[in-house]
C-alpha atoms as a PDB file:
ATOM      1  CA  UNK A   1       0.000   0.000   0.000  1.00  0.00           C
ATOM      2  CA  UNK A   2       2.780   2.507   0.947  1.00  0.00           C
ATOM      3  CA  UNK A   3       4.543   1.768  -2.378  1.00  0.00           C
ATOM      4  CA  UNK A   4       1.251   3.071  -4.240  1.00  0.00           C
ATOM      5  CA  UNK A   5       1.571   6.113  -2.712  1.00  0.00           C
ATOM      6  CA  UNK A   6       5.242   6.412  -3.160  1.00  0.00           C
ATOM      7  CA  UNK A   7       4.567   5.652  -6.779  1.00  0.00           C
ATOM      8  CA  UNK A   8       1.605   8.390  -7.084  1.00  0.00           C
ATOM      9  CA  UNK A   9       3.993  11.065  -5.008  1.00  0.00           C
ATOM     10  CA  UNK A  10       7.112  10.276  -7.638  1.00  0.00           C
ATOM     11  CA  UNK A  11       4.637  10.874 -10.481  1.00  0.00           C
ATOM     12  CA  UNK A  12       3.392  14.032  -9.325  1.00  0.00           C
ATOM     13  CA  UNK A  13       7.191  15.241  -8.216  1.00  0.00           C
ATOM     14  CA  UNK A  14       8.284  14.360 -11.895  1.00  0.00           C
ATOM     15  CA  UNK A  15       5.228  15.928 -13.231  1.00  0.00           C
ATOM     16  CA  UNK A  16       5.626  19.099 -11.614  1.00  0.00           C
ATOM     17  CA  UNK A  17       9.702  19.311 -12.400  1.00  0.00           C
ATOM     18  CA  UNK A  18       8.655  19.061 -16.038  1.00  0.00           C
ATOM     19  CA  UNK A  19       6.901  22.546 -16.385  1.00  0.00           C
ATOM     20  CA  UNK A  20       9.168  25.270 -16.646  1.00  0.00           C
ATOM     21  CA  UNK A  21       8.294  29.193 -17.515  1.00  0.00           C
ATOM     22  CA  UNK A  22       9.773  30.105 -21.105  1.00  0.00           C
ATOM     23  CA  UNK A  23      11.298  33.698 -21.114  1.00  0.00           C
ATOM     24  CA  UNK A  24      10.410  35.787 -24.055  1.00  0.00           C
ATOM     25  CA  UNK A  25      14.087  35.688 -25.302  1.00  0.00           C
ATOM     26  CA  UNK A  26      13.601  31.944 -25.692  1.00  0.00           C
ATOM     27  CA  UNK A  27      10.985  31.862 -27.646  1.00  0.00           C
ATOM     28  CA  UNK A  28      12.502  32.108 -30.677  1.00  0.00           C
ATOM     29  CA  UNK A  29      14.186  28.853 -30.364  1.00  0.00           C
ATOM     30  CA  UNK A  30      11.205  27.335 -29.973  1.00  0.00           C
ATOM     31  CA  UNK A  31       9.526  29.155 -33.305  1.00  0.00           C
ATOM     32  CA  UNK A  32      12.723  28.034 -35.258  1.00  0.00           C
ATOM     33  CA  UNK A  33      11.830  25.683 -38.156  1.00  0.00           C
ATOM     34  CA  UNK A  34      13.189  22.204 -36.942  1.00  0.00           C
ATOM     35  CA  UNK A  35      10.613  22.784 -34.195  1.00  0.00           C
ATOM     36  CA  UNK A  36       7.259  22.308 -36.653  1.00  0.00           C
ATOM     37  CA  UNK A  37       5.407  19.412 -36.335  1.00  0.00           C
ATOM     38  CA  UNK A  38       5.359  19.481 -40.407  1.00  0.00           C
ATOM     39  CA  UNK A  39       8.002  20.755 -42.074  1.00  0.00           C
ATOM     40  CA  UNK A  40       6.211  21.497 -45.454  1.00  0.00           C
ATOM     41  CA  UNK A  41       3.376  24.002 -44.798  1.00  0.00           C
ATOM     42  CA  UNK A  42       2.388  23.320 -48.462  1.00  0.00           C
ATOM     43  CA  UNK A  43       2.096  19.719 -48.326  1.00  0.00           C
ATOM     44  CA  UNK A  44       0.538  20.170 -44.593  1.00  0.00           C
ATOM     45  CA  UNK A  45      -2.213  22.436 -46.330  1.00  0.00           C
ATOM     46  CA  UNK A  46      -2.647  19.650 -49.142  1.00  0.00           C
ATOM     47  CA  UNK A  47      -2.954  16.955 -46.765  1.00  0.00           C
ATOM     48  CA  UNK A  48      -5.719  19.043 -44.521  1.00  0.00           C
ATOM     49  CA  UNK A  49      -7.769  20.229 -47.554  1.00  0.00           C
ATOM     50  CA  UNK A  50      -7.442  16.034 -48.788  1.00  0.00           C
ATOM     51  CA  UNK A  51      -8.718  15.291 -45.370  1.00  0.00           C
ATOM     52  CA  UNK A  52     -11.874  17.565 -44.613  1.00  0.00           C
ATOM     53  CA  UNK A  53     -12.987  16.959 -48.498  1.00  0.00           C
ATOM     54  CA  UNK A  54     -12.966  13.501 -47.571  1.00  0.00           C
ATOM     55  CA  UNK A  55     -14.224  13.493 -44.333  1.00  0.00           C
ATOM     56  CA  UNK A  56     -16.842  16.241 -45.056  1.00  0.00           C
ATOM     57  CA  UNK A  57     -15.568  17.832 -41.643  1.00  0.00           C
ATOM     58  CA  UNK A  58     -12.578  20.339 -40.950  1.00  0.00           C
ATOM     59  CA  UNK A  59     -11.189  19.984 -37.543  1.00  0.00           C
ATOM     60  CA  UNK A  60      -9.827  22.715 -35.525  1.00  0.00           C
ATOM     61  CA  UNK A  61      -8.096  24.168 -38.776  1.00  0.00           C
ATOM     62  CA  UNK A  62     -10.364  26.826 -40.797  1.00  0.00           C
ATOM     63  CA  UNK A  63     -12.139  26.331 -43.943  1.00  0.00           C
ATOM     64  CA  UNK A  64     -15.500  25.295 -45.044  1.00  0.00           C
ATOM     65  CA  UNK A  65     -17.413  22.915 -47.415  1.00  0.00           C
ATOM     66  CA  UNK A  66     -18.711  19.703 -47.866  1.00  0.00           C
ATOM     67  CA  UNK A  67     -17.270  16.087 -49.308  1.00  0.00           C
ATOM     68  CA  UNK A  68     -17.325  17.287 -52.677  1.00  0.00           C
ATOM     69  CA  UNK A  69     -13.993  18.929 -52.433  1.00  0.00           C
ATOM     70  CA  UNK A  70     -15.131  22.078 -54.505  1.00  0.00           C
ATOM     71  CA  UNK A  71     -14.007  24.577 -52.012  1.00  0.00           C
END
């Protein structure tokens, strides 16, 4: 039993060393290229505008239309 708590304690310890305030002169290492999720922001656009005209749904990103991909 006291091992489940030790375990639950050494989560939230780790947890809470992992968060970390980012001063505004470090920011731009984090907006540098090599940190995008997709490196292509042509092909990422293809691949959204292939997925909502296919899905009939755009999630989270913009745009409208249906499935017919006409838009």
């Amino acid at each position: 039993m006291k091992s489940i708590y030790f375990c639950v304690f050494f989560a939230f310890i780790s947890s809470c060393l992992g968060c970390t305030e980012v001063l505004p002169r470090q920011r731009g290492n984090l907006a540098l290229p090599q940190m995008a999720f997709t490196t292509d922001s042509l092909e990422f656009g293809l691949r959204q505008h292939t997925a909502f005209s296919k899905e009939a749904a755009a999630g989270g990103y913009g745009g409208g239309g249906g499935g017919c991909g006409c838009n």
